[in-house]
Structures are given as C-alpha cells and as structure tokens.
PDB file of N, CA and C in Angstrom:
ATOM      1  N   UNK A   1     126.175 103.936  75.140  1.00  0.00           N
ATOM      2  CA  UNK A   1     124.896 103.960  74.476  1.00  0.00           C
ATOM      3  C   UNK A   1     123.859 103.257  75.354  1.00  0.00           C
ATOM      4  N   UNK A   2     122.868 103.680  75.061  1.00  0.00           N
ATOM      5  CA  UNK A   2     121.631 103.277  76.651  1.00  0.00           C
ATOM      6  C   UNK A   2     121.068 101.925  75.554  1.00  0.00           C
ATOM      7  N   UNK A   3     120.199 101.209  76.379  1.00  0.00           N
ATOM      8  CA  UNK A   3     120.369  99.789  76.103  1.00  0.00           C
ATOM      9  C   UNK A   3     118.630  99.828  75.851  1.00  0.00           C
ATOM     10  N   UNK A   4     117.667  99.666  74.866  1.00  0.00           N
ATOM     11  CA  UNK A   4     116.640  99.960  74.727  1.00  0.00           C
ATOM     12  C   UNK A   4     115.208  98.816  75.287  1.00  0.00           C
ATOM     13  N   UNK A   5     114.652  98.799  76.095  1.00  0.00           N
ATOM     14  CA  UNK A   5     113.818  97.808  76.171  1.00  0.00           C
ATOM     15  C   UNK A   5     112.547  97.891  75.872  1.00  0.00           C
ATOM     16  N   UNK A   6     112.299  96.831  75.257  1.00  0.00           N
ATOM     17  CA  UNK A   6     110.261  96.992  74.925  1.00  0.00           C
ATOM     18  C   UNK A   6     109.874  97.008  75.814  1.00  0.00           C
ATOM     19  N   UNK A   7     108.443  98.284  75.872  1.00  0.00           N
ATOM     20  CA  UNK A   7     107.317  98.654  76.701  1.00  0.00           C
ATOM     21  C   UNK A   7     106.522  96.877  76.570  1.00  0.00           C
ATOM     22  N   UNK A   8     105.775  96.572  77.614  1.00  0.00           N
ATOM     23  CA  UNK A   8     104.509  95.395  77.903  1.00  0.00           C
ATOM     24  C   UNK A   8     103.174  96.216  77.046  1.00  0.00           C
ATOM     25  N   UNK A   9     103.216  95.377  76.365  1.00  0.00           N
ATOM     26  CA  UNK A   9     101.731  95.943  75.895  1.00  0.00           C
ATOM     27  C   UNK A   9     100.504  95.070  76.217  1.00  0.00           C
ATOM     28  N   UNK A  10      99.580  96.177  77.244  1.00  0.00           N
ATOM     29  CA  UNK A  10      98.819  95.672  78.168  1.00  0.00           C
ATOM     30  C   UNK A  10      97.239  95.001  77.273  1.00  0.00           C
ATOM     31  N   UNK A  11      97.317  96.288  76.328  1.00  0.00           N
ATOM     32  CA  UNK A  11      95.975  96.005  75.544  1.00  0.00           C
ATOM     33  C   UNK A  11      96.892  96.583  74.145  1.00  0.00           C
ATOM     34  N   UNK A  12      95.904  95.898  73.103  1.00  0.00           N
ATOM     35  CA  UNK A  12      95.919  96.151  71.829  1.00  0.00           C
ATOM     36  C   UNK A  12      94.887  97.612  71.557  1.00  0.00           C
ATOM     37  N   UNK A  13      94.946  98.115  70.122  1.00  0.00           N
ATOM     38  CA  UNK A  13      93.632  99.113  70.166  1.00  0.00           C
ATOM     39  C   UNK A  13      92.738  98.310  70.040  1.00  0.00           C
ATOM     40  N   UNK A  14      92.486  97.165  69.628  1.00  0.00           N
ATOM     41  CA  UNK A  14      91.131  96.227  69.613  1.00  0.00           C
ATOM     42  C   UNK A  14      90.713  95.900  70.456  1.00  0.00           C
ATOM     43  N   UNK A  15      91.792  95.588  71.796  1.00  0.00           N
ATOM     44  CA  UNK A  15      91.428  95.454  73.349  1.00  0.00           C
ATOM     45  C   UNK A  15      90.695  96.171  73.987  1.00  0.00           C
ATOM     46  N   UNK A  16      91.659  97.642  73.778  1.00  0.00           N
ATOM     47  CA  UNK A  16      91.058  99.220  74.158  1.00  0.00           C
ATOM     48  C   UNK A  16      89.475  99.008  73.895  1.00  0.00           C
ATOM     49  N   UNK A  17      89.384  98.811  72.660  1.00  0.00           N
ATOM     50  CA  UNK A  17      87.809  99.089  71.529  1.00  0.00           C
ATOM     51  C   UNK A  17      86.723  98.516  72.804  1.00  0.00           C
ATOM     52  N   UNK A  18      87.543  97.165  73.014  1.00  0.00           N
ATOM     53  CA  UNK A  18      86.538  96.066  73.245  1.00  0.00           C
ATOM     54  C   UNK A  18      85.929  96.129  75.015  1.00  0.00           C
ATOM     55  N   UNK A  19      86.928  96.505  75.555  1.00  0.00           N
ATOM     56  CA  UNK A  19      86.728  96.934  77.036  1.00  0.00           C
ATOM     57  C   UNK A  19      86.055  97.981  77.362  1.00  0.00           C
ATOM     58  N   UNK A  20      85.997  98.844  76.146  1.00  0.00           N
ATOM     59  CA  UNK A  20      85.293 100.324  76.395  1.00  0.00           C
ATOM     60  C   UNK A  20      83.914 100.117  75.923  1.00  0.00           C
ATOM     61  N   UNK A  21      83.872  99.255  75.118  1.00  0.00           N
ATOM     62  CA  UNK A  21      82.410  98.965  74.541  1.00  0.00           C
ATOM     63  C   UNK A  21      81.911  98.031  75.790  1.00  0.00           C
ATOM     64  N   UNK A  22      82.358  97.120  76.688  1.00  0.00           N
ATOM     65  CA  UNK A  22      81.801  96.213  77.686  1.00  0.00           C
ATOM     66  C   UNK A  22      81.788  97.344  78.761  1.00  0.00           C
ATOM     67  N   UNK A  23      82.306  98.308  79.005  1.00  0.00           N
ATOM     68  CA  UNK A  23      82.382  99.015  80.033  1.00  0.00           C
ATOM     69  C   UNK A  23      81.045 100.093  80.233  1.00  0.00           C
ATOM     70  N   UNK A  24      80.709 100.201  78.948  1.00  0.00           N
ATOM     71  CA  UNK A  24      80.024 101.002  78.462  1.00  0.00           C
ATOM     72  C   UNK A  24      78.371 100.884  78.829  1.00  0.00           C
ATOM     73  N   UNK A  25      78.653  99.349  78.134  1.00  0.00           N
ATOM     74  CA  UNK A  25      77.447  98.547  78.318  1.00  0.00           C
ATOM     75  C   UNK A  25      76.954  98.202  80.118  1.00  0.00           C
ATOM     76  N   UNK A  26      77.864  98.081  80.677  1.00  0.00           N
ATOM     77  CA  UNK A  26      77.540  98.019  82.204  1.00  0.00           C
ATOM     78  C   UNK A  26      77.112  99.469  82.533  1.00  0.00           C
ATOM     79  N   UNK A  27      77.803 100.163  82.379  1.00  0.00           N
ATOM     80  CA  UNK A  27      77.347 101.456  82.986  1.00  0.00           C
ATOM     81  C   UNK A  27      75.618 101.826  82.191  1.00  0.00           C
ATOM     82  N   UNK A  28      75.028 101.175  81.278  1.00  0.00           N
ATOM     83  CA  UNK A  28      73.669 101.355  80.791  1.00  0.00           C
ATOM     84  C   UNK A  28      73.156 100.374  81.917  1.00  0.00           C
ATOM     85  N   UNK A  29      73.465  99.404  81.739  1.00  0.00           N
ATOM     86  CA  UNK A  29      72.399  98.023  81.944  1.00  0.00           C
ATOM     87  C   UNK A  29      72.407  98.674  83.822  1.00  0.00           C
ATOM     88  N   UNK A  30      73.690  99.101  84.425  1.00  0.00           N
ATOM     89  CA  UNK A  30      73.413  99.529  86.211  1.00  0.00           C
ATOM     90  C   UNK A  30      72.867  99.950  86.101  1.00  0.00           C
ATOM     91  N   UNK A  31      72.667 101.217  85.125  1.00  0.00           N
ATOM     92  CA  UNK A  31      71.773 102.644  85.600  1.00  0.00           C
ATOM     93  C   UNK A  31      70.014 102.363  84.946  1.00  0.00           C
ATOM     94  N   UNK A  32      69.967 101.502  84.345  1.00  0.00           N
ATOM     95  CA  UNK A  32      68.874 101.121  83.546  1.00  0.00           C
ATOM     96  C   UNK A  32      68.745 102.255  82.678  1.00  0.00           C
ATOM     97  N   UNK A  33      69.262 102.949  82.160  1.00  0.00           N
ATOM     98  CA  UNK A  33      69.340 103.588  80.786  1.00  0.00           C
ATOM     99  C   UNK A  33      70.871 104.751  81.241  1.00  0.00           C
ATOM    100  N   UNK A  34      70.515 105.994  80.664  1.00  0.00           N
ATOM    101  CA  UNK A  34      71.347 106.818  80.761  1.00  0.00           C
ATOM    102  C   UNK A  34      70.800 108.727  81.320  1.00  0.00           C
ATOM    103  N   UNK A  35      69.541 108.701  82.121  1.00  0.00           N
ATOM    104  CA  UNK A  35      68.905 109.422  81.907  1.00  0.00           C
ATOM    105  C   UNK A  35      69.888 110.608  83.302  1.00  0.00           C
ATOM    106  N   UNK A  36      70.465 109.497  84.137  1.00  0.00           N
ATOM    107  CA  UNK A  36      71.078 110.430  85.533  1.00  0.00           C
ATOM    108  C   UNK A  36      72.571 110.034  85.263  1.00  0.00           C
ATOM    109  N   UNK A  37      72.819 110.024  84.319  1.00  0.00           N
ATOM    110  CA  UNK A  37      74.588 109.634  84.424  1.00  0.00           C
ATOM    111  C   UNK A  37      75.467 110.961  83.838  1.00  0.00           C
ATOM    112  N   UNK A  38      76.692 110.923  84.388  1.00  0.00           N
ATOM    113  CA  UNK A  38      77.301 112.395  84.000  1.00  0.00           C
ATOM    114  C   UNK A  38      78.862 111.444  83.863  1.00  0.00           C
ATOM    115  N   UNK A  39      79.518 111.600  82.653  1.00  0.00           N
ATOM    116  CA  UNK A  39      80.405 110.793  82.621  1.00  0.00           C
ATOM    117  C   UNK A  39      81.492 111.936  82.974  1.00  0.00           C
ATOM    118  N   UNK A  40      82.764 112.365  83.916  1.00  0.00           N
ATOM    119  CA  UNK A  40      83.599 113.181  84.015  1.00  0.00           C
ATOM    120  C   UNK A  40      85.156 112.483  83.296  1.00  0.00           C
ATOM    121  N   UNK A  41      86.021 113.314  82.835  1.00  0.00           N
ATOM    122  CA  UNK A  41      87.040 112.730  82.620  1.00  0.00           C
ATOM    123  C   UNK A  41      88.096 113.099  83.177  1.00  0.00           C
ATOM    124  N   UNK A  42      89.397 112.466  83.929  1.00  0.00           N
ATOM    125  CA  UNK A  42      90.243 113.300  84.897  1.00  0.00           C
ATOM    126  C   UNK A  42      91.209 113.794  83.848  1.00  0.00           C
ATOM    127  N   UNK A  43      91.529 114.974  84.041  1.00  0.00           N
ATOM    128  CA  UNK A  43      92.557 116.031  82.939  1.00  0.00           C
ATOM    129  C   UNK A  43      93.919 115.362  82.857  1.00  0.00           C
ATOM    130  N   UNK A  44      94.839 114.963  81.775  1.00  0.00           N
ATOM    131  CA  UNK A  44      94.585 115.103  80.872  1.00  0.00           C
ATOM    132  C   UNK A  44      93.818 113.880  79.771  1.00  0.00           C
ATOM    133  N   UNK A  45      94.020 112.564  80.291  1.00  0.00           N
ATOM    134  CA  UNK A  45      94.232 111.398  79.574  1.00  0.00           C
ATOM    135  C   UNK A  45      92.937 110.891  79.684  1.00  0.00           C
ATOM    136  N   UNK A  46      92.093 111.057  80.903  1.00  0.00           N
ATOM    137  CA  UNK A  46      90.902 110.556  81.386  1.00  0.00           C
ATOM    138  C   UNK A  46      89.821 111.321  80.084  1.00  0.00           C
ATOM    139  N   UNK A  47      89.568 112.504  79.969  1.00  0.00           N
ATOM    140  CA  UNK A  47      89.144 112.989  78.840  1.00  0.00           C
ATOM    141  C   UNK A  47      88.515 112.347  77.874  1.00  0.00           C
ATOM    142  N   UNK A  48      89.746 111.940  76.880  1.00  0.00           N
ATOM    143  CA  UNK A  48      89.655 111.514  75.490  1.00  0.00           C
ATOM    144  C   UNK A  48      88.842 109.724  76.507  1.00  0.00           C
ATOM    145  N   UNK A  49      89.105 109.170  76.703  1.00  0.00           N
ATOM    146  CA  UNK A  49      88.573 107.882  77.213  1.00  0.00           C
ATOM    147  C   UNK A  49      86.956 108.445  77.539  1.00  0.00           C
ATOM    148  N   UNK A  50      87.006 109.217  78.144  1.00  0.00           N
ATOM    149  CA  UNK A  50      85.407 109.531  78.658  1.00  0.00           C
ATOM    150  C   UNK A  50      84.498 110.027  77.778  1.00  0.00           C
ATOM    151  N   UNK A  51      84.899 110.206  76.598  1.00  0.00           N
ATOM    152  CA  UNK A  51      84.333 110.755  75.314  1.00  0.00           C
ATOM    153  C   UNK A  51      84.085 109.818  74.304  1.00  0.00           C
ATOM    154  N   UNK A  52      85.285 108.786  74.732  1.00  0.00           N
ATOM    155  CA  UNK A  52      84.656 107.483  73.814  1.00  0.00           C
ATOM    156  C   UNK A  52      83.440 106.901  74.322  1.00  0.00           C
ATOM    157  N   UNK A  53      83.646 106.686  75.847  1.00  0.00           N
ATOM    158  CA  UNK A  53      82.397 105.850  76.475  1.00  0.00           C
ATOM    159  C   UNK A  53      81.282 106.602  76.206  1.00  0.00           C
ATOM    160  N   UNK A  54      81.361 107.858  76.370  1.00  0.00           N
ATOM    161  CA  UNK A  54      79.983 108.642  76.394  1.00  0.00           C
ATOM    162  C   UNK A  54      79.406 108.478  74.845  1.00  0.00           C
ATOM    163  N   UNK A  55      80.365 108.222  73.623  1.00  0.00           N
ATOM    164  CA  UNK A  55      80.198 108.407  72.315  1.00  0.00           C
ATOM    165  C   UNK A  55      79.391 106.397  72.287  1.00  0.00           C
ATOM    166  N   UNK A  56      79.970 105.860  72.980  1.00  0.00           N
ATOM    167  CA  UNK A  56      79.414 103.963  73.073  1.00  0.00           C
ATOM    168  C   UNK A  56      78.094 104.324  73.673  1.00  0.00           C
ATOM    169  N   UNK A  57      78.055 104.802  74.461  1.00  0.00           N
ATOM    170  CA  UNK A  57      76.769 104.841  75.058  1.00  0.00           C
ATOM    171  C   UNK A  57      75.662 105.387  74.144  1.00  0.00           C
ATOM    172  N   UNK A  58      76.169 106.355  73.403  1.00  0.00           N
ATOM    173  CA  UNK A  58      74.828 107.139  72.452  1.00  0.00           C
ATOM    174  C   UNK A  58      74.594 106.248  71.376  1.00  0.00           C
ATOM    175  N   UNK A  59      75.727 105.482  71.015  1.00  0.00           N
ATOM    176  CA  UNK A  59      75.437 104.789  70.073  1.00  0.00           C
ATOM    177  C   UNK A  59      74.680 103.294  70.443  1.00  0.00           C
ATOM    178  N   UNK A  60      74.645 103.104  72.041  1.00  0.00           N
ATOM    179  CA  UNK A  60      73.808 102.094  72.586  1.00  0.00           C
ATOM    180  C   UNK A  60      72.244 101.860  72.801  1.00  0.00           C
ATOM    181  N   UNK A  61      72.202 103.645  73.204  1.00  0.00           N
ATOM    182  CA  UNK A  61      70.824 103.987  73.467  1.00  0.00           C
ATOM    183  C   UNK A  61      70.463 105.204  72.630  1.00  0.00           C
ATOM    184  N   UNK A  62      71.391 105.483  71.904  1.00  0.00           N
ATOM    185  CA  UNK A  62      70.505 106.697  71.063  1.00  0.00           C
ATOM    186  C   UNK A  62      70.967 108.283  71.937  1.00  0.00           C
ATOM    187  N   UNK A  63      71.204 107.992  72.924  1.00  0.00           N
ATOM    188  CA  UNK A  63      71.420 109.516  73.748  1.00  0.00           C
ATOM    189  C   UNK A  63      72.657 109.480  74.339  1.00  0.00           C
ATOM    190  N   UNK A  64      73.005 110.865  74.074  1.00  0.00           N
ATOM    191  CA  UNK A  64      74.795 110.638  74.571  1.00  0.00           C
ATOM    192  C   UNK A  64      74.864 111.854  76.285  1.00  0.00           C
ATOM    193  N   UNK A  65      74.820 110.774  77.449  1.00  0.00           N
ATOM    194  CA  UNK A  65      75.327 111.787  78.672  1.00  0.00           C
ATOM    195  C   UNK A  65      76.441 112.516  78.517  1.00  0.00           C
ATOM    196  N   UNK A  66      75.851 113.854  79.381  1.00  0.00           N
ATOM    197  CA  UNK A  66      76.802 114.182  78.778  1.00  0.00           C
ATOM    198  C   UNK A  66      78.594 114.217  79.965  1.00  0.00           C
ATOM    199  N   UNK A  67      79.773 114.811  78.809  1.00  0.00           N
ATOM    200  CA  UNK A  67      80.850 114.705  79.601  1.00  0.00           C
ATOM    201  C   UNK A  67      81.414 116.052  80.172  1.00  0.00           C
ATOM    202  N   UNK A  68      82.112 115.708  81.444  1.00  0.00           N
ATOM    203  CA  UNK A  68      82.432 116.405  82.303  1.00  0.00           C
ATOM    204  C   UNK A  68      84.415 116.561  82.293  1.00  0.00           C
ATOM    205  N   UNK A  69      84.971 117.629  82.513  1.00  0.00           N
ATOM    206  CA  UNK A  69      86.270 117.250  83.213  1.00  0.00           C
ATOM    207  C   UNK A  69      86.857 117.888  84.126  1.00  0.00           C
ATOM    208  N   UNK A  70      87.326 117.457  84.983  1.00  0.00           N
ATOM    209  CA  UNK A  70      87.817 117.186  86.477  1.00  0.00           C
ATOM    210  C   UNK A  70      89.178 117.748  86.296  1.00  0.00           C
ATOM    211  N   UNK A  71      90.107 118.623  86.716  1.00  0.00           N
ATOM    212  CA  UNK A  71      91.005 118.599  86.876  1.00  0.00           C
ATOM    213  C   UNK A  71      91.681 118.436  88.623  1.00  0.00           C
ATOM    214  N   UNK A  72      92.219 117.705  88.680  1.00  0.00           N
ATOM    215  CA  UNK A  72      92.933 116.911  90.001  1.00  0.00           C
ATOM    216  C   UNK A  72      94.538 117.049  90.401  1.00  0.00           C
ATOM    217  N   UNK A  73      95.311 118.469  89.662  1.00  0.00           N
ATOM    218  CA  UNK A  73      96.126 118.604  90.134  1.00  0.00           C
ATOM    219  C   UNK A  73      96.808 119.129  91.477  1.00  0.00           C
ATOM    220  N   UNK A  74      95.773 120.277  92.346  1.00  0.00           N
ATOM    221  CA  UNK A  74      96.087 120.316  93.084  1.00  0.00           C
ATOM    222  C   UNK A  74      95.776 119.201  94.153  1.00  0.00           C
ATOM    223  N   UNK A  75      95.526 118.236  93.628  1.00  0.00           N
ATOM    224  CA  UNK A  75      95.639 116.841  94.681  1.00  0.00           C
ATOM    225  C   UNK A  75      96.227 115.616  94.277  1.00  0.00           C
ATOM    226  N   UNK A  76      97.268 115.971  93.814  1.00  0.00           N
ATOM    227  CA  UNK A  76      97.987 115.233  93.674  1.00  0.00           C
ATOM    228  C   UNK A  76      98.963 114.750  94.568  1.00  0.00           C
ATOM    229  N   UNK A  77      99.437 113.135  94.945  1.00  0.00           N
ATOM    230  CA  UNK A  77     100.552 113.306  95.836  1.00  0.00           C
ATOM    231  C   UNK A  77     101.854 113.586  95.076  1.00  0.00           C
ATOM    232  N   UNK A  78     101.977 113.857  94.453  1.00  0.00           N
ATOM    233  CA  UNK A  78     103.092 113.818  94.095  1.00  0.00           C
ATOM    234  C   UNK A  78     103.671 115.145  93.287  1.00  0.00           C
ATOM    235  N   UNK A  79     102.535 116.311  93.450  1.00  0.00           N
ATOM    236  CA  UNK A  79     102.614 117.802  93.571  1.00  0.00           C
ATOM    237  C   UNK A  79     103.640 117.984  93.200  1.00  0.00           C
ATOM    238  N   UNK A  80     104.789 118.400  94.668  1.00  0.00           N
ATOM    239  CA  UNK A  80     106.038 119.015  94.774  1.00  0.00           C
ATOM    240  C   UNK A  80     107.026 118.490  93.763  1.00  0.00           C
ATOM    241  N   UNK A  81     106.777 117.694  92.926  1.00  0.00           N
ATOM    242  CA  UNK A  81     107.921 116.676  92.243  1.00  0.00           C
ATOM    243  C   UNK A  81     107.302 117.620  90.517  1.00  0.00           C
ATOM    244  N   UNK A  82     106.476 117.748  90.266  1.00  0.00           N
ATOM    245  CA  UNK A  82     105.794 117.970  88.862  1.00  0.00           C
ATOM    246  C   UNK A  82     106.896 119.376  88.469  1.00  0.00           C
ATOM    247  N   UNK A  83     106.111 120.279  89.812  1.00  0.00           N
ATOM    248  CA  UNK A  83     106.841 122.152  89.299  1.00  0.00           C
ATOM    249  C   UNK A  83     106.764 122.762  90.116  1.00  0.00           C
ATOM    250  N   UNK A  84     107.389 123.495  90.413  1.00  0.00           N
ATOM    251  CA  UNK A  84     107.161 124.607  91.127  1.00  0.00           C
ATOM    252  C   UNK A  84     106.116 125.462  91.419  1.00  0.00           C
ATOM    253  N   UNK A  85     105.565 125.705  90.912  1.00  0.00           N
ATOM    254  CA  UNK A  85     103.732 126.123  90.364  1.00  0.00           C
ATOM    255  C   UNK A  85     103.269 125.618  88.958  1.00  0.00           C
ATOM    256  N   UNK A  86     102.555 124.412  89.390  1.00  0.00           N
ATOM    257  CA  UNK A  86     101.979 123.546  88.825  1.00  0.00           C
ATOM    258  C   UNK A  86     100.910 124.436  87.834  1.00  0.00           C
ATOM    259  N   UNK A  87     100.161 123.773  86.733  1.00  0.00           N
ATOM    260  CA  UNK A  87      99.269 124.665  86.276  1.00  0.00           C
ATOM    261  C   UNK A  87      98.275 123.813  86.026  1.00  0.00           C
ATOM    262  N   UNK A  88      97.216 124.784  86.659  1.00  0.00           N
ATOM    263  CA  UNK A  88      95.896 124.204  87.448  1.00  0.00           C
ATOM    264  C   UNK A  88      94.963 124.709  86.405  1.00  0.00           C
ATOM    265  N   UNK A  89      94.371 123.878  85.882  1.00  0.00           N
ATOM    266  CA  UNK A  89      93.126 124.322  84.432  1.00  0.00           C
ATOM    267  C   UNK A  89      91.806 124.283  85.420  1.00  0.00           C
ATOM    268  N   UNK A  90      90.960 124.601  84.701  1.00  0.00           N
ATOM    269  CA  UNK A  90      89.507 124.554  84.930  1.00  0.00           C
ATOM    270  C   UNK A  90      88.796 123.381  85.174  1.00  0.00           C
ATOM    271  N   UNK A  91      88.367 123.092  86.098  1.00  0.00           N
ATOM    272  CA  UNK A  91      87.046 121.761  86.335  1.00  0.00           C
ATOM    273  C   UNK A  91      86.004 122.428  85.435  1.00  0.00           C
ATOM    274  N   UNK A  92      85.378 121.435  83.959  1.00  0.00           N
ATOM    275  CA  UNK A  92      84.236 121.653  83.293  1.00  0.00           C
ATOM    276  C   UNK A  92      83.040 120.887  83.816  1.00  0.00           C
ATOM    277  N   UNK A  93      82.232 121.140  84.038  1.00  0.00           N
ATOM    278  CA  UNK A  93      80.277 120.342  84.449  1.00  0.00           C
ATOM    279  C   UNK A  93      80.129 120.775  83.645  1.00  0.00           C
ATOM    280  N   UNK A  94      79.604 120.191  82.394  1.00  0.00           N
ATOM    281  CA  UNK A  94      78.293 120.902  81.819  1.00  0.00           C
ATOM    282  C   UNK A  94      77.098 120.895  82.382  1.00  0.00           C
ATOM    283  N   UNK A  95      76.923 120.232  82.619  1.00  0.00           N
ATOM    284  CA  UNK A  95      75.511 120.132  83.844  1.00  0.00           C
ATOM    285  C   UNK A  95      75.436 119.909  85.203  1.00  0.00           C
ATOM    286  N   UNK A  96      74.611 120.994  86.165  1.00  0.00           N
ATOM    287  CA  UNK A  96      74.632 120.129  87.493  1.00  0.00           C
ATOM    288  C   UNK A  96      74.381 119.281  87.768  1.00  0.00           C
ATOM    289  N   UNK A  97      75.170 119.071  88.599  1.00  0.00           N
ATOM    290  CA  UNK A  97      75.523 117.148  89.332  1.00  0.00           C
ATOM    291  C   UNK A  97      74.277 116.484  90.272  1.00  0.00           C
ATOM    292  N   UNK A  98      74.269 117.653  91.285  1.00  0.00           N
ATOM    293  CA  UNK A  98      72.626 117.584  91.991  1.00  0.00           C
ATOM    294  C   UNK A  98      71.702 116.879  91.357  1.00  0.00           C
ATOM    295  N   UNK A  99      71.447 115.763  92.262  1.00  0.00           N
ATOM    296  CA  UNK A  99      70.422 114.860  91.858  1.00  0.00           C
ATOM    297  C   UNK A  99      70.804 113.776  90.745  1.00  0.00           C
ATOM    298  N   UNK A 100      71.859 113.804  90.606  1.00  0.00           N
ATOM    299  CA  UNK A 100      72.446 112.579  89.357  1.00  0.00           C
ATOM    300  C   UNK A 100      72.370 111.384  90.624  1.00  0.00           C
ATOM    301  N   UNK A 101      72.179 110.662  89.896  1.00  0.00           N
ATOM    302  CA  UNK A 101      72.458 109.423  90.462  1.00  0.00           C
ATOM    303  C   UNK A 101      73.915 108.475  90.288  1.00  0.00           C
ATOM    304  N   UNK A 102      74.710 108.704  89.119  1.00  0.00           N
ATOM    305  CA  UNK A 102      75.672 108.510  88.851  1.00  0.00           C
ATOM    306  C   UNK A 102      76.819 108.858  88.048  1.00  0.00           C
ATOM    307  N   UNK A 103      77.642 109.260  88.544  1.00  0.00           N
ATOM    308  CA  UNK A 103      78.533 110.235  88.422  1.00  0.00           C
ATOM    309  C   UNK A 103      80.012 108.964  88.117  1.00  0.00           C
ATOM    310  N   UNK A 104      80.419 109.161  86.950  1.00  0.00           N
ATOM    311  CA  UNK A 104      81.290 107.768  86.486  1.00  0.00           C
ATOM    312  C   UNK A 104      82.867 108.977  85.954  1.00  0.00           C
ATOM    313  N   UNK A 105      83.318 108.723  86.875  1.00  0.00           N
ATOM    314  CA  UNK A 105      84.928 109.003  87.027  1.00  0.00           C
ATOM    315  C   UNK A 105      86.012 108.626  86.030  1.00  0.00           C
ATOM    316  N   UNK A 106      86.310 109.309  84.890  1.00  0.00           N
ATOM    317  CA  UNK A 106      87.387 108.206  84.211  1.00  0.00           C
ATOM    318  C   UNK A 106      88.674 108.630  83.863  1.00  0.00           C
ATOM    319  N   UNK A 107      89.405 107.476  84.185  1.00  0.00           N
ATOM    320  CA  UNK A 107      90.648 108.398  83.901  1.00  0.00           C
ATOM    321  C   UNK A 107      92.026 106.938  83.538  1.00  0.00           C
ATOM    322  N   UNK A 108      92.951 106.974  83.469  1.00  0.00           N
ATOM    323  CA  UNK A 108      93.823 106.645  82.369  1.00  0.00           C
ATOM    324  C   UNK A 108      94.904 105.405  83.011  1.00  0.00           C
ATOM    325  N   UNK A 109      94.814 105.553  84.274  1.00  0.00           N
ATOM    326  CA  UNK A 109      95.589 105.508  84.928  1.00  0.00           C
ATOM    327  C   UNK A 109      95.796 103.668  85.545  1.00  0.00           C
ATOM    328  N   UNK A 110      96.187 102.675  84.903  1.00  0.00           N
ATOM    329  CA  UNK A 110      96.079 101.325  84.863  1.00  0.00           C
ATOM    330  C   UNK A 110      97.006 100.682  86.317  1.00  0.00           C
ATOM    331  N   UNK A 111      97.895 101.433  86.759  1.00  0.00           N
ATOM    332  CA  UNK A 111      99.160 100.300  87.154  1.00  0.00           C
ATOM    333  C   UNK A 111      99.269 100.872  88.538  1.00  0.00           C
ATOM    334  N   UNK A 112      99.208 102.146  89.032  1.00  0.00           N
ATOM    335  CA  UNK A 112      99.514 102.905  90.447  1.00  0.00           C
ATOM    336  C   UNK A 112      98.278 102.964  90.725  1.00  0.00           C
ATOM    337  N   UNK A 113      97.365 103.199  90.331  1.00  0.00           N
ATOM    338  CA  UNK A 113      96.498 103.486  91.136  1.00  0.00           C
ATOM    339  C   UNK A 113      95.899 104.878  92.240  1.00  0.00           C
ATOM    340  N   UNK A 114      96.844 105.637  91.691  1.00  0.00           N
ATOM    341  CA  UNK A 114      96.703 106.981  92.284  1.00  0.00           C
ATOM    342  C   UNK A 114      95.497 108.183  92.481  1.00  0.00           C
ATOM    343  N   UNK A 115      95.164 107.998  91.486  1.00  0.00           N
ATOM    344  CA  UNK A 115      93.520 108.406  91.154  1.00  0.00           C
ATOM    345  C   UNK A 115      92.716 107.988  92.351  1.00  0.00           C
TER     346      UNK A 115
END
C-alpha cells in the first residue's frame, strides 16, 4: 500500500485573495491607471488567475483591461515528454497589442519557473 504524504500549502484562498488584490494594485499605481494594459493569461491555469486580476482592477478603477490568452505549448521544454502530438489551442488578443505599453503575462506556475 503506497504511503500518503501531505501536499505544503503555499497559500491559503485568503492568501491567494490577498496577493492578487496587492498585485493588482501595483500593476494600477505602475501604469498610472489602466488605459494601455492588456492582461494575457498562459493556457491553461494562467487564465482563470488573469481574470481575477483583470476583475481587481475594474473593481479598483471602475474599468476592466481587457484579457488575453497565450497558449505556450509549442514551447515548451519539456514537449517530447507531454504526447506525441501535443494539442496546440488558439492564442486569443482581444485587442491589438501595438502601442500598449504594458502587456502583464500571467500564469500559475510558483516553484520551476519554466514560464
């Protein structure tokens, strides 16, 4: 019988809450509002995170930038290990990027660093 060990729990959801709301808030106060920001989220996990921030932000300033998602599988290192033919979704922009001033990357990924 396999021997079970507890996961480290890095953040609480109140942690989550609380880092995304401070994270949020920096990305206003750099850009001095939200008028050139395009928040993208990396497929799959980055997403749902980039939808909260973008959802903190509207509720900071009233206007929600909008979100983007990135899919980054064919650059992955670690490709050959996933499948055989991997399955590659769509990169979404809703808006062109041209001329943004900041373009905020998000994605899920705490401990490797691979992103």
């Amino acid at each position: 019988m396999p021997v079970l060990t507890d996961k480290t729990v890095i953040m609480d959801s109140e942690g989550i809450r609380r880092a995304l709301t401070r994270i949020s808030h920096e990305i206003v106060e750099r850009n001095k509002g939200v008028d050139n920001i395009v928040i993208v989220g990396i497929r799959t996990r980055g997403v749902p995170i980039a939808e909260r921030i973008a959802a903190n932000i509207e509720h900071i300033e009233g206007k929600k930038p909008p979100v983007g998602v990135l899919d980054i599988t064919l650059y992955r290192d670690d490709l050959s290990s996933l499948s055989y033919q991997p399955i590659v979704h769509q990169t979404e922009l809703p808006v062109n990027i041209t001329g943004k001033t900041t373009i905020v990357l998000v994605d899920d990924v705490l401990y490797t660093g691979r992103t």
